[in-house]
C-alpha atoms as a PDB file:
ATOM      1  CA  UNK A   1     112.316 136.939 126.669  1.00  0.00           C
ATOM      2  CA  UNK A   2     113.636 133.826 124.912  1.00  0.00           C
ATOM      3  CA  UNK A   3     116.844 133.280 126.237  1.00  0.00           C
ATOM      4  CA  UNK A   4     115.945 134.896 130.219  1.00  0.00           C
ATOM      5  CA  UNK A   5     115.250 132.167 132.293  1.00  0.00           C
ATOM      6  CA  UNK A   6     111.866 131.896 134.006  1.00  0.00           C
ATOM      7  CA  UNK A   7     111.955 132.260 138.151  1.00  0.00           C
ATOM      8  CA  UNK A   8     109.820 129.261 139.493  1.00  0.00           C
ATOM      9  CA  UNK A   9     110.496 130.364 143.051  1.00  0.00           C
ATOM     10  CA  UNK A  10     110.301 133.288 144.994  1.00  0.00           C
ATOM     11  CA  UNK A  11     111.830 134.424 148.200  1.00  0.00           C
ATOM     12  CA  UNK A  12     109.150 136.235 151.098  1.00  0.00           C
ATOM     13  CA  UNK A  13     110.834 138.910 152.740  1.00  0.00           C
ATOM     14  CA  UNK A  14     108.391 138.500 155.654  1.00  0.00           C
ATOM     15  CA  UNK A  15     107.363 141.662 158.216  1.00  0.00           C
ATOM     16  CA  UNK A  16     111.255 142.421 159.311  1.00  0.00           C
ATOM     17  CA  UNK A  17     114.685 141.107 159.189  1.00  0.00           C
ATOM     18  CA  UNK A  18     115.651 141.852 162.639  1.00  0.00           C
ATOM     19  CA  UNK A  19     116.721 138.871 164.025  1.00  0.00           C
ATOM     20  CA  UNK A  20     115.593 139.671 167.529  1.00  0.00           C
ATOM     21  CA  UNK A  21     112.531 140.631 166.839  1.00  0.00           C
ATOM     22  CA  UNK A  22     111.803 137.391 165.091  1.00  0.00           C
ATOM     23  CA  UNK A  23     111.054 134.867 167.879  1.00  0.00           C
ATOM     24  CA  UNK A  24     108.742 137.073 169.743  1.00  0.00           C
ATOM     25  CA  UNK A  25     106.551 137.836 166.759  1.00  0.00           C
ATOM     26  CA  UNK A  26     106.068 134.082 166.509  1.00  0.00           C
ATOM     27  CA  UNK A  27     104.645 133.680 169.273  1.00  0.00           C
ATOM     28  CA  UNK A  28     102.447 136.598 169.228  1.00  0.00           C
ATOM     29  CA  UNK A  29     101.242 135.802 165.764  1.00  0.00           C
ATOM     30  CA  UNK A  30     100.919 132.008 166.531  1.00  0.00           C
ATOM     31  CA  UNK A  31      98.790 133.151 169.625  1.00  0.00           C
ATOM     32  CA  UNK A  32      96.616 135.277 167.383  1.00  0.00           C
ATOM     33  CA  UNK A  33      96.146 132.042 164.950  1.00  0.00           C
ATOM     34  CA  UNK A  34      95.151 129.749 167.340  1.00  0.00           C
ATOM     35  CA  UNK A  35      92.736 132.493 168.862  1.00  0.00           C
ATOM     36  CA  UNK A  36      91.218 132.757 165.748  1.00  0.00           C
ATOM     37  CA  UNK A  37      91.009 129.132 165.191  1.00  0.00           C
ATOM     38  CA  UNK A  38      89.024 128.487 168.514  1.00  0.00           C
ATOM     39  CA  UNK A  39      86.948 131.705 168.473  1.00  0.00           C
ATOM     40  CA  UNK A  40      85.814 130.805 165.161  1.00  0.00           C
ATOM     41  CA  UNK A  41      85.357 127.235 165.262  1.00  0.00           C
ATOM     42  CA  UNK A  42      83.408 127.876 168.648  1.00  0.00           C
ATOM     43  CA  UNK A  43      80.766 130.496 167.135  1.00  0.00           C
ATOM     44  CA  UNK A  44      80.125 127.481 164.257  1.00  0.00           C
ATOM     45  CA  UNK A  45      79.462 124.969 166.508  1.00  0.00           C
ATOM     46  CA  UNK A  46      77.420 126.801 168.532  1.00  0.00           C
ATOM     47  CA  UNK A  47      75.385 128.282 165.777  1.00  0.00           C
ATOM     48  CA  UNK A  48      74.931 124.587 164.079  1.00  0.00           C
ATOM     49  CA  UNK A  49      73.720 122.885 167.059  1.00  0.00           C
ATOM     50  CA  UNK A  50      71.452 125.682 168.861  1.00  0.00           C
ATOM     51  CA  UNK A  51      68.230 125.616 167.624  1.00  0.00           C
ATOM     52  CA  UNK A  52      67.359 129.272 168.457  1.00  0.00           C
ATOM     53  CA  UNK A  53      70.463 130.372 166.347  1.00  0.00           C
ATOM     54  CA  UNK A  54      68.595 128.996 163.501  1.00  0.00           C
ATOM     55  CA  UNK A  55      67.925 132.475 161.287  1.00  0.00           C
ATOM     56  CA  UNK A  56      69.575 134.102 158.782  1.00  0.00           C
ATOM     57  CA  UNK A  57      71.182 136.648 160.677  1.00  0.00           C
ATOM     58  CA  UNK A  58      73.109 133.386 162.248  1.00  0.00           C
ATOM     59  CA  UNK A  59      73.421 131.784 158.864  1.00  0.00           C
ATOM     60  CA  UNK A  60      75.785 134.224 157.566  1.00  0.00           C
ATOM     61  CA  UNK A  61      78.033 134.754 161.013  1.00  0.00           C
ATOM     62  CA  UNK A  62      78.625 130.800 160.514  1.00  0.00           C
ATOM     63  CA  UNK A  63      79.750 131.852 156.699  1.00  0.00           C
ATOM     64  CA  UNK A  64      81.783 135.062 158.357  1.00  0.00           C
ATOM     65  CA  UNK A  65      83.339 132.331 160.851  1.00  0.00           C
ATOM     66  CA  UNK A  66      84.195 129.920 157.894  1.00  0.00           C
ATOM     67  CA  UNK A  67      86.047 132.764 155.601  1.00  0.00           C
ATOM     68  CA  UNK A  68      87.872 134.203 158.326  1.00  0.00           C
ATOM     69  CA  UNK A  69      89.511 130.863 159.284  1.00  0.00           C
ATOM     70  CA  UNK A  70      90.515 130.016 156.175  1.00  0.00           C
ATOM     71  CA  UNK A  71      91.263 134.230 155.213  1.00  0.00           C
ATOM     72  CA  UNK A  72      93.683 133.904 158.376  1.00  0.00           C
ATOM     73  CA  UNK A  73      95.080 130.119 157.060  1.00  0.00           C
ATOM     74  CA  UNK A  74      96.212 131.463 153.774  1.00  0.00           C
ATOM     75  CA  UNK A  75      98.932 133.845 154.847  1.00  0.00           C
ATOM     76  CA  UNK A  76      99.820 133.212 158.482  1.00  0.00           C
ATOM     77  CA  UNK A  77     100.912 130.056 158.853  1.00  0.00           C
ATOM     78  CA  UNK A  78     103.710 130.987 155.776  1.00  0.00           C
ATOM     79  CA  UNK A  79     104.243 134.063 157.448  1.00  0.00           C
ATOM     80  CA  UNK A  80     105.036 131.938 161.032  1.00  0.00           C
ATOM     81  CA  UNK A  81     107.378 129.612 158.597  1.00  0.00           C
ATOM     82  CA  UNK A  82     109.460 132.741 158.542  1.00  0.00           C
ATOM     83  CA  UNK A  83     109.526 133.862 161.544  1.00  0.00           C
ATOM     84  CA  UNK A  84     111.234 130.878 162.502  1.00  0.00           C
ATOM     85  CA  UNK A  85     113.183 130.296 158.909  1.00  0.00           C
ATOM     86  CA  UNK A  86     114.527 134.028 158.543  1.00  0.00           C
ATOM     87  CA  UNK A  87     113.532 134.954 154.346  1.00  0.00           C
ATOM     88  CA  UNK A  88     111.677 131.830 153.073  1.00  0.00           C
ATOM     89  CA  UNK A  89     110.930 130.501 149.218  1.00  0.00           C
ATOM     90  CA  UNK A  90     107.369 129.954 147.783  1.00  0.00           C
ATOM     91  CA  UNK A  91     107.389 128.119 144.618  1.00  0.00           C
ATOM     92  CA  UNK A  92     105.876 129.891 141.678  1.00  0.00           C
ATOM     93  CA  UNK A  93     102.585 127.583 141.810  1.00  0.00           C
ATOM     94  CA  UNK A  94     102.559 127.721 145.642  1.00  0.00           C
ATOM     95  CA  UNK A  95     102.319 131.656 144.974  1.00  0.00           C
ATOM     96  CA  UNK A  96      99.791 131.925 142.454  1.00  0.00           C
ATOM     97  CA  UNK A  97      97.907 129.374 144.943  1.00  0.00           C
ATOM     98  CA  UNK A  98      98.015 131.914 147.759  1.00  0.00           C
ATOM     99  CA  UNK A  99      97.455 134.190 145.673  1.00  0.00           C
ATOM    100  CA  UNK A 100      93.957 133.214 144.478  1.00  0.00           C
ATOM    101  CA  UNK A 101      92.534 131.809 147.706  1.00  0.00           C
ATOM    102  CA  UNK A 102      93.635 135.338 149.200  1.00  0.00           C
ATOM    103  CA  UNK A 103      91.480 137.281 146.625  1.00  0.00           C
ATOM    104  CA  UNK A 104      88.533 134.437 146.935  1.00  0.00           C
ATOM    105  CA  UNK A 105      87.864 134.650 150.395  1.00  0.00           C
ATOM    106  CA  UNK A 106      88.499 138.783 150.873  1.00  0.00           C
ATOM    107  CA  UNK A 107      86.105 139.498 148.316  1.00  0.00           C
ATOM    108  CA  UNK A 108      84.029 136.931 149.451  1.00  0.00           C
ATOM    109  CA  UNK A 109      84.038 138.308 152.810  1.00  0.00           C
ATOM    110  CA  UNK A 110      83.422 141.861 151.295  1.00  0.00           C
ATOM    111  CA  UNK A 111      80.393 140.617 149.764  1.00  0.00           C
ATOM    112  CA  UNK A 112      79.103 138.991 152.653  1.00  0.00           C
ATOM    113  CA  UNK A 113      79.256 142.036 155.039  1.00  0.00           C
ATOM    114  CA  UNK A 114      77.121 143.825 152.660  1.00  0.00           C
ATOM    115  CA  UNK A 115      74.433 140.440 152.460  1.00  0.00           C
ATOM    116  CA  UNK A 116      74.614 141.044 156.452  1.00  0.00           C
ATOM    117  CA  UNK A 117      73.572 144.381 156.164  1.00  0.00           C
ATOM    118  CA  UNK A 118      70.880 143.782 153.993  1.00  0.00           C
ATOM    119  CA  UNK A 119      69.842 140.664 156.439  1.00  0.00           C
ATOM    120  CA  UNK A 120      69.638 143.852 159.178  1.00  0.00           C
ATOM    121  CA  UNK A 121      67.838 146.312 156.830  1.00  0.00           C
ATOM    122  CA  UNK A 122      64.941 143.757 156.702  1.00  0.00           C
ATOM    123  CA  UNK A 123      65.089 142.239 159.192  1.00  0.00           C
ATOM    124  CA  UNK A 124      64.556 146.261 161.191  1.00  0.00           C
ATOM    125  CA  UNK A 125      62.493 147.742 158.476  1.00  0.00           C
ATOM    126  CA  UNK A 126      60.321 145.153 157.126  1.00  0.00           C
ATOM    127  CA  UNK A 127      59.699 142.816 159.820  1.00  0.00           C
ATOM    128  CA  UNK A 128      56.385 141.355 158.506  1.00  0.00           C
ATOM    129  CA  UNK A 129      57.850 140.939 155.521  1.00  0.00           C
ATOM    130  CA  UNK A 130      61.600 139.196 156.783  1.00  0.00           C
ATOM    131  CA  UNK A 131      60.458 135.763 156.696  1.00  0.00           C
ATOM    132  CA  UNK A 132      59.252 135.789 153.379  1.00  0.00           C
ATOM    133  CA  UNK A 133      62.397 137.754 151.783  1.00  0.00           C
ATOM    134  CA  UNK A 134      65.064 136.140 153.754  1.00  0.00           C
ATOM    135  CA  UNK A 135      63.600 132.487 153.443  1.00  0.00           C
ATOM    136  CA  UNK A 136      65.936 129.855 153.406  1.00  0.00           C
ATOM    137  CA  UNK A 137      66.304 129.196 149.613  1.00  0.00           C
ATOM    138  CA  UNK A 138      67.037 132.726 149.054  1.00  0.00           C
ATOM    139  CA  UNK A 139      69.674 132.714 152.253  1.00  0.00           C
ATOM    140  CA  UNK A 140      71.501 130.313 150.368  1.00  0.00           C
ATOM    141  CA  UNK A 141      71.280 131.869 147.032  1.00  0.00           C
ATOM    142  CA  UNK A 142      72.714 135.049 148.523  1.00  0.00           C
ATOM    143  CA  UNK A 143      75.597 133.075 150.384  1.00  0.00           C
ATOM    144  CA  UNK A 144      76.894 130.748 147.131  1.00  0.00           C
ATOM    145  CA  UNK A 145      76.215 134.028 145.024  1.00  0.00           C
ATOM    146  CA  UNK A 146      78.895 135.241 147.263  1.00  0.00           C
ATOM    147  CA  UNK A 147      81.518 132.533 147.013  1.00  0.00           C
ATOM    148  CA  UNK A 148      80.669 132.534 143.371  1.00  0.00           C
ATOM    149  CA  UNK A 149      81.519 135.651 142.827  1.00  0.00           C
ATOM    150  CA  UNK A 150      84.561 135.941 144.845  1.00  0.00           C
ATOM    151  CA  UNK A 151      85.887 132.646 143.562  1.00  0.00           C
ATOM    152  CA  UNK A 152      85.382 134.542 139.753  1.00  0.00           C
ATOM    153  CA  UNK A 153      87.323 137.426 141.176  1.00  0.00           C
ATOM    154  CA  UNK A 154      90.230 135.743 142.174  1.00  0.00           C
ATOM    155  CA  UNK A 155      90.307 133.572 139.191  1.00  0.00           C
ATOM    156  CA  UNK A 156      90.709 136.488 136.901  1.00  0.00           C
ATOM    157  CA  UNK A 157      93.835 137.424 139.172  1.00  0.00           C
ATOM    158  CA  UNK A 158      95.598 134.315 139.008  1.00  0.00           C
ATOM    159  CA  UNK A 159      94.981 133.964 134.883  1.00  0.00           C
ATOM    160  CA  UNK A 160      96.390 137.154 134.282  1.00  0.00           C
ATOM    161  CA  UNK A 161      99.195 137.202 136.954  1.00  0.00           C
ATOM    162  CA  UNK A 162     100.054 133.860 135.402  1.00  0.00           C
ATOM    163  CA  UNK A 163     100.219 135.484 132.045  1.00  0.00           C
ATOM    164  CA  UNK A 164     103.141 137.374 133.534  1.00  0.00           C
ATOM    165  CA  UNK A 165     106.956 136.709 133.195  1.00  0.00           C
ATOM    166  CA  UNK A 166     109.369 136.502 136.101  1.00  0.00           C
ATOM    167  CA  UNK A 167     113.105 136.330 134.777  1.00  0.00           C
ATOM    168  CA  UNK A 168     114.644 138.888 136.856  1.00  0.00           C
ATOM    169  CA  UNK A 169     114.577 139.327 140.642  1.00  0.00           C
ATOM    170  CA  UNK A 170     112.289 137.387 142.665  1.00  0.00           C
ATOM    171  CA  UNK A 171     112.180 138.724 146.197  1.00  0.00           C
ATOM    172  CA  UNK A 172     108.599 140.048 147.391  1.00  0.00           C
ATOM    173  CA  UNK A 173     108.863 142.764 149.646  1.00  0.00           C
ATOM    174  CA  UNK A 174     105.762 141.057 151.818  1.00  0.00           C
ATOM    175  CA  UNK A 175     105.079 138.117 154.143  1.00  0.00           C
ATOM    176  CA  UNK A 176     102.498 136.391 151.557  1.00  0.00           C
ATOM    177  CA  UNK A 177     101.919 136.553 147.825  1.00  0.00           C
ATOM    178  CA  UNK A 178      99.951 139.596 147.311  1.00  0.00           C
ATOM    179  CA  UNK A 179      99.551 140.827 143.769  1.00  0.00           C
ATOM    180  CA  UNK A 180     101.059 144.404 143.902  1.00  0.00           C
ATOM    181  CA  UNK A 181     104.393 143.440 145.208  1.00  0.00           C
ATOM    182  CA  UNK A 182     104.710 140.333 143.106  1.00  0.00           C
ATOM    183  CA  UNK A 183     103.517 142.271 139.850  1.00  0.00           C
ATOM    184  CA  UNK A 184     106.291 144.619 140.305  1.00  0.00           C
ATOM    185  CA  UNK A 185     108.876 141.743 139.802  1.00  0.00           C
ATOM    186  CA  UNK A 186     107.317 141.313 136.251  1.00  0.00           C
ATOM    187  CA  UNK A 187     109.768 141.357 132.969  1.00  0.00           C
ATOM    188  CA  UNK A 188     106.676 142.085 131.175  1.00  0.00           C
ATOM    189  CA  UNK A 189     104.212 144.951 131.480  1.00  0.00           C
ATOM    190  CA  UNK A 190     102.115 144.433 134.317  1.00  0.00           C
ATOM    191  CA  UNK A 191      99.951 148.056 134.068  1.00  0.00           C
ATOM    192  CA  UNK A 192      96.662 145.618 132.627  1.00  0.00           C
ATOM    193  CA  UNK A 193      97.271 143.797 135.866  1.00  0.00           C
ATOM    194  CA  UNK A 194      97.149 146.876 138.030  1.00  0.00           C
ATOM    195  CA  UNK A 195      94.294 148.249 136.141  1.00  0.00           C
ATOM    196  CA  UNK A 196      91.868 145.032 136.926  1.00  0.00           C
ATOM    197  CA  UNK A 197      92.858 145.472 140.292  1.00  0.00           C
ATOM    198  CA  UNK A 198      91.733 149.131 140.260  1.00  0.00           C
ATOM    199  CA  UNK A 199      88.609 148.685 138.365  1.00  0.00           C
ATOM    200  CA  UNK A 200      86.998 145.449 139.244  1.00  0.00           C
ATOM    201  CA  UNK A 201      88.777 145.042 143.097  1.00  0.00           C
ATOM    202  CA  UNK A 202      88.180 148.676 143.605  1.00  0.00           C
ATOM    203  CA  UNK A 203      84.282 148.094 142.736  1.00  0.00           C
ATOM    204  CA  UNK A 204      84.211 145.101 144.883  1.00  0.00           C
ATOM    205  CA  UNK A 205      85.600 146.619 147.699  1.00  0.00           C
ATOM    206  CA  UNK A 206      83.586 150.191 147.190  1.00  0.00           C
ATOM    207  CA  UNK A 207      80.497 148.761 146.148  1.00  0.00           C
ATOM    208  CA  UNK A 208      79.567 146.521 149.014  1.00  0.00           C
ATOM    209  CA  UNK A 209      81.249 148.900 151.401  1.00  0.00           C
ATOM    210  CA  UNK A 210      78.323 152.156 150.215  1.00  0.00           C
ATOM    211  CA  UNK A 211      75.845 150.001 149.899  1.00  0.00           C
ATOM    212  CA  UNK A 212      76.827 148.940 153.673  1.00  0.00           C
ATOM    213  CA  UNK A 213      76.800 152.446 154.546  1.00  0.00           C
ATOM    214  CA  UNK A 214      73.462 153.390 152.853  1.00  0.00           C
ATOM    215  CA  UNK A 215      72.085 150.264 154.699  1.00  0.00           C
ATOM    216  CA  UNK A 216      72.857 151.570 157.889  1.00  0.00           C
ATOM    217  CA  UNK A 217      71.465 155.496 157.257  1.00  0.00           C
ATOM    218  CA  UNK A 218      68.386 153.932 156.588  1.00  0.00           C
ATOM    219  CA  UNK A 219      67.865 152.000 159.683  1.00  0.00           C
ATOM    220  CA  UNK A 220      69.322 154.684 162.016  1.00  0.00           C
ATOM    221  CA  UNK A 221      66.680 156.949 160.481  1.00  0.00           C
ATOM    222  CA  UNK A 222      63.917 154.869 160.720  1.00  0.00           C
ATOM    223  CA  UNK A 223      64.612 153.576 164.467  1.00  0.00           C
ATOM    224  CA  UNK A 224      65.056 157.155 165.471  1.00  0.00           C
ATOM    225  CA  UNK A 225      61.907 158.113 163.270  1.00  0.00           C
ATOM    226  CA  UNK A 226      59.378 154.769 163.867  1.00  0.00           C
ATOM    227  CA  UNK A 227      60.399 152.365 166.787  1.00  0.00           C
ATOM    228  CA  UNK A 228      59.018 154.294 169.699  1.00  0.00           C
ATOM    229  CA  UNK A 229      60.493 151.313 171.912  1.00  0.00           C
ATOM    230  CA  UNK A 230      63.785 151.898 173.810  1.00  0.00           C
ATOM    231  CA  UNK A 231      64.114 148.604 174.437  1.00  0.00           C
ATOM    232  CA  UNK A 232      63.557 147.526 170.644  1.00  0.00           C
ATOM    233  CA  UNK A 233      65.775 150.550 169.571  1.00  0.00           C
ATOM    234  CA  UNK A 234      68.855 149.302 172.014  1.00  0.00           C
ATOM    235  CA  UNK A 235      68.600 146.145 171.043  1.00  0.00           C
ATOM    236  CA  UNK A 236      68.399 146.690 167.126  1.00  0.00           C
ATOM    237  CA  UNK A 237      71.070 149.476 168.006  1.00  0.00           C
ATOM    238  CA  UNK A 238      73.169 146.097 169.580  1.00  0.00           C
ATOM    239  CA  UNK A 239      73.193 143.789 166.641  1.00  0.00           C
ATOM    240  CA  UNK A 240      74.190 147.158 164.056  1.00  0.00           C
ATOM    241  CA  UNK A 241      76.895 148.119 166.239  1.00  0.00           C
ATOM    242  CA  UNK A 242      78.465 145.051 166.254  1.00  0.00           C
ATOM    243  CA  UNK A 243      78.100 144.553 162.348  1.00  0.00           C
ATOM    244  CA  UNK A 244      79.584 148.290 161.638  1.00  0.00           C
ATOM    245  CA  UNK A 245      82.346 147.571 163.732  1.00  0.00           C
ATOM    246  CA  UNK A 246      83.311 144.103 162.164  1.00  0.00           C
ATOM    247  CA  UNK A 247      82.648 146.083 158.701  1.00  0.00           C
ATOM    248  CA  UNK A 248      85.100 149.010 159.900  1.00  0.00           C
ATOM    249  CA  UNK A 249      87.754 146.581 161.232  1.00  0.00           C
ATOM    250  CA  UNK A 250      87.632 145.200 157.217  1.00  0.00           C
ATOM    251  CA  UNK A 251      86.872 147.758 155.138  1.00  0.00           C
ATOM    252  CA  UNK A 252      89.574 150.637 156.200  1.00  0.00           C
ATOM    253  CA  UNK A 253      92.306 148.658 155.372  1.00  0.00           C
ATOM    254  CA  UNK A 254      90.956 147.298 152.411  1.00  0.00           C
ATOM    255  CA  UNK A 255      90.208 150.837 150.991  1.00  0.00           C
ATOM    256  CA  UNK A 256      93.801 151.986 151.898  1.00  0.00           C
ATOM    257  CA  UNK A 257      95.206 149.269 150.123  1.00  0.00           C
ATOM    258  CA  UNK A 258      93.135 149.043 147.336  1.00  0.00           C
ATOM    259  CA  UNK A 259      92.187 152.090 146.527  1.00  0.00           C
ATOM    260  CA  UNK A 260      93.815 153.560 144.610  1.00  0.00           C
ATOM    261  CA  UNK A 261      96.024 149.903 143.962  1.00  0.00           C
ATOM    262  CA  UNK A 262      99.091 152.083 143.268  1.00  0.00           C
ATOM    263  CA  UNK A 263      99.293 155.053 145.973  1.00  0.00           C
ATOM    264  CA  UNK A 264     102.848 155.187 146.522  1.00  0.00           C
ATOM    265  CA  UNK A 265     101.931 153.854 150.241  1.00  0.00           C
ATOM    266  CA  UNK A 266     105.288 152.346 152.056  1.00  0.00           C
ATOM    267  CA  UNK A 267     106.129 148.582 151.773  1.00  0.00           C
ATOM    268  CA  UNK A 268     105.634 148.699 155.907  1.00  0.00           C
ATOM    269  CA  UNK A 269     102.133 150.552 155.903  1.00  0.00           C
ATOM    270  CA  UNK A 270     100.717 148.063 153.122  1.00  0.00           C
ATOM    271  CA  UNK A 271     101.400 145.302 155.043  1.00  0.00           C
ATOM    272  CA  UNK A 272     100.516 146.492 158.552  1.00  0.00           C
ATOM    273  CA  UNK A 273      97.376 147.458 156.502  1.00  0.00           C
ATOM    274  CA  UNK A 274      97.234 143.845 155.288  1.00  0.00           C
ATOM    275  CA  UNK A 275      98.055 142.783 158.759  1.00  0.00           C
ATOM    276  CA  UNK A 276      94.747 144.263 159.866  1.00  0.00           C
ATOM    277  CA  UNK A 277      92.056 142.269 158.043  1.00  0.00           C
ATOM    278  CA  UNK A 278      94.287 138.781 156.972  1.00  0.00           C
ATOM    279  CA  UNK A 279      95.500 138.633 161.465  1.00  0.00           C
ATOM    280  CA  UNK A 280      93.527 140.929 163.407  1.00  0.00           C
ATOM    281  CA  UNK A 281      89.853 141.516 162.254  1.00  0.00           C
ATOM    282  CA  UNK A 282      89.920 137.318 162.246  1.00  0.00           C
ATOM    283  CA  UNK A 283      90.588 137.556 165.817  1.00  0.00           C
ATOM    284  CA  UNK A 284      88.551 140.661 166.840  1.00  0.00           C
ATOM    285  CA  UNK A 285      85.195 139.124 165.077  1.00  0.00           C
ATOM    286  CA  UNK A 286      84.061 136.312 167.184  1.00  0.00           C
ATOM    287  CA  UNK A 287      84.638 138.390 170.556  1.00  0.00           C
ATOM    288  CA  UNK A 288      82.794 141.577 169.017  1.00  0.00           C
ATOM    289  CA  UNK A 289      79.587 139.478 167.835  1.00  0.00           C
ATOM    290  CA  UNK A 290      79.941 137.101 171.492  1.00  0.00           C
ATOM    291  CA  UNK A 291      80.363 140.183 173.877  1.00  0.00           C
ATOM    292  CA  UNK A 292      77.727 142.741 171.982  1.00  0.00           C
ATOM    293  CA  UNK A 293      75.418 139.792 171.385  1.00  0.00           C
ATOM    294  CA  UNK A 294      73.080 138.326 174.113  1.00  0.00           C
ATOM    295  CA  UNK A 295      71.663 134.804 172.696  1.00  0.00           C
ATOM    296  CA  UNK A 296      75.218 134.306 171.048  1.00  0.00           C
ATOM    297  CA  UNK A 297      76.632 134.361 174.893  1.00  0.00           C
ATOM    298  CA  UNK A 298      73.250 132.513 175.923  1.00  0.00           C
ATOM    299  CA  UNK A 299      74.095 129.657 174.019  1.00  0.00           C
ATOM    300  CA  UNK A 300      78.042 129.386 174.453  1.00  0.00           C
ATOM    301  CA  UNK A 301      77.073 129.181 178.345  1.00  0.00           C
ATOM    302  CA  UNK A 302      74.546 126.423 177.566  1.00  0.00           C
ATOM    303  CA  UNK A 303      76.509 124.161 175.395  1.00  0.00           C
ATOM    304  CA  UNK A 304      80.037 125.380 177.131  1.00  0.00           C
ATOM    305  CA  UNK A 305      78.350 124.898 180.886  1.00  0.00           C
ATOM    306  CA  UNK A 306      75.666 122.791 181.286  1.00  0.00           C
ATOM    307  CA  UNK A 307      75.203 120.039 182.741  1.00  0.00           C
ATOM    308  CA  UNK A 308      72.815 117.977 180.825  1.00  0.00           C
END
C-alpha cells in the first residue's frame, strides 16, 4: 500500500448518463426540493406558533419536519450539481461528510417514527395516564436520545470508512456517497465495514420498525376491543393512518437496502430505493400529516388566511 497513491477525490456517477434525460430530471428533482423545503418549513412554523399544536404528538412532527429537510439537503442538491455538470467529483472529506450526516439523520429519523408510535400507543391506550408519561422533560429526553443515538451511528461509519484505503478506481456507481458503493472501491478489506452495517444498521432499522408494528397491533386491538365510540375510533384511526403510512413510505426502502447490506440488488434498484426515502417520502410527509390531519389544516388556514 506504500507506494499506491491515495484517491482524495471521487467521481458521482449520478442516476443516468443519458444526456437527454438530464435537463428534465433537474427540474423535476429541483421541484421536489423546493416542495420539500416549503412543506416542511410550513408544518414548523405552524406547529411553533399555534398554541393548540402544543403536545407531544406535534413536538415530534416539528423534529420529523427538521430531519427530513436536512435528510433531503444532504444528497439532492449534489445530485442536481450533476444533472446539470454530467459525472461530478466529491472530494474525499466532502464524501465522508455526506456520508455521516446521511447515516445521522436516517437513523435518526428511524428512531423517531418508532418514539411517534409510542407517543400514539399512550396517548390511545393510557389516556389518564399520557400527560404524566409524555411530559415535557421526558419529550425531550426521547427526542435528543434520538439524535444522540443516530449521531453515534453515523460516527462509527465515518471512523471505520475512513480507516479504509482508496488507491485504485474512484468512481461511485450512485448520485451521493453511500457506504456500499464507496466501500467497494476499497484497496483494503472492507467485509468489517459491511458487517457493522449488517449488524448494528440492520438492528436500527429492524428494531424501531417491529416495535412500530407491535405498537400499532396493540392499538388496533384495543380500539376495536374498548372504544365503543365511532367517532373516537375514526379519529384515533386518522392520526395512525397517517403515521403507518409515513412509516411505510420509510421503512420499505430502508429494509430493501439494508437488509441484508449485500443482496446482490442492481446499482439502479438501490438507488431508486434510495430515491424513495432521501427525495420522495420528504415530499410525501407534510401533505400526508396536513390532508389526514384536521387541526394541522385548522391552523395552516388560520395563520395562512386570516385576517387578524
Amino acid at each position: 500500500m506504500d507506494n499506491q497513491t491515495e484517491v482524495r477525490k471521487f467521481i458521482l456517477l449520478g442516476l443516468t448518463s443519458l444526456q437527454g434525460l438530464q435537463k428534465f430530471l433537474f427540474m423535476l428533482f429541483l421541484l421536489l426540493y423546493l416542495s420539500t423545503l416549503l412543506g416542511n418549513v410550513a408544518i414548523k412554523i405552524v406547529v411553533a406558533c399555534e398554541p393548540r399544536l402544543h403536545t407531544p404528538m406535534y413536538f415530534f412532527l416539528f423534529n420529523l419536519s427538521c430531519l427530513d429537510i436536512f435528510y433531503s439537503t444532504v444528497a439532492v442538491p449534489k445530485m442536481l450539481a450533476g444533472f446539470l455538470l454530467g459525472h461530478h467529483g466529491i472530494s474525499y472529506t466532502g464524501c465522508l461528510s455526506q456520508l455521516h450526516f446521511f447515516y445521522f439523520l436516517g437513523s435518526s429519523e428511524d428512531m423517531l417514527l418508532a418514539v411517534m408510535a409510542y407517543d400514539r400507543f399512550v396517548a390511545i391506550c393510557y389516556p389518564l395516564r399520557y400527560t404524566l408519561i409524555m411530559s415535557p422533560r421526558a419529550c425531550l429526553l426521547l427526542a435528543v436520545g434520538t439524535w444522540t443515538i443516530g449521531f453515534l451511528h453515523a460516527l462509527m461509519h465515518t471512523v471505520m470508512t475512513s480507516r479504509l484505503h482508496f488507491c485504485g478506481p474512484n468512481h461511485i456507481q450512485h448520485y451521493f456517497c453511500e457506504i456500499k458503493p464507496l466501500v467497494k472501491l476499497a484497496c483494503n478489506s472492507s467485509q468489517l465495514n459491511l458487517n457493522l452495517l449488517s449488524i448494528i444498521t440492520g438492528s436500527i432499522v429492524i428494531g424501531p420498525f417491529v416495535f412500530t408494528l407491535f405498537s400499532y397491533l396493540y392499538i388496533f386491538s384495543f380500539l376495536r376491543l374498548k372504544v365503543q365510540s365511532k367517532e373516537g375510533r375514526r379519529k384515533a384511526f386518522s392520526t395512525c393512518i397517517s403515521h403507518l403510512t409515513v412509516v411505510a413510505l420509510l421503512y420499505v426502502p430502508v429494509i430493501f437496502n439494508y437488509v441484508p447490506p449485500s443482496s446482490g440488488s442492481s446499482a439502479s434498484w438501490t438507488m431508486t430505493a434510495t430515491l424513495m426515502y432521501t427525495v420522495v417520502a420528504p415530499v410525501l410527509n407534510p401533505l400526508i400529516y396536513t390532508l389526514r390531519n384536521v387541526e394541522v389544516k385548522r391552523a395552516l388556514k388560520r395563520r395562512l388566511f386570516s385576517s387578524e
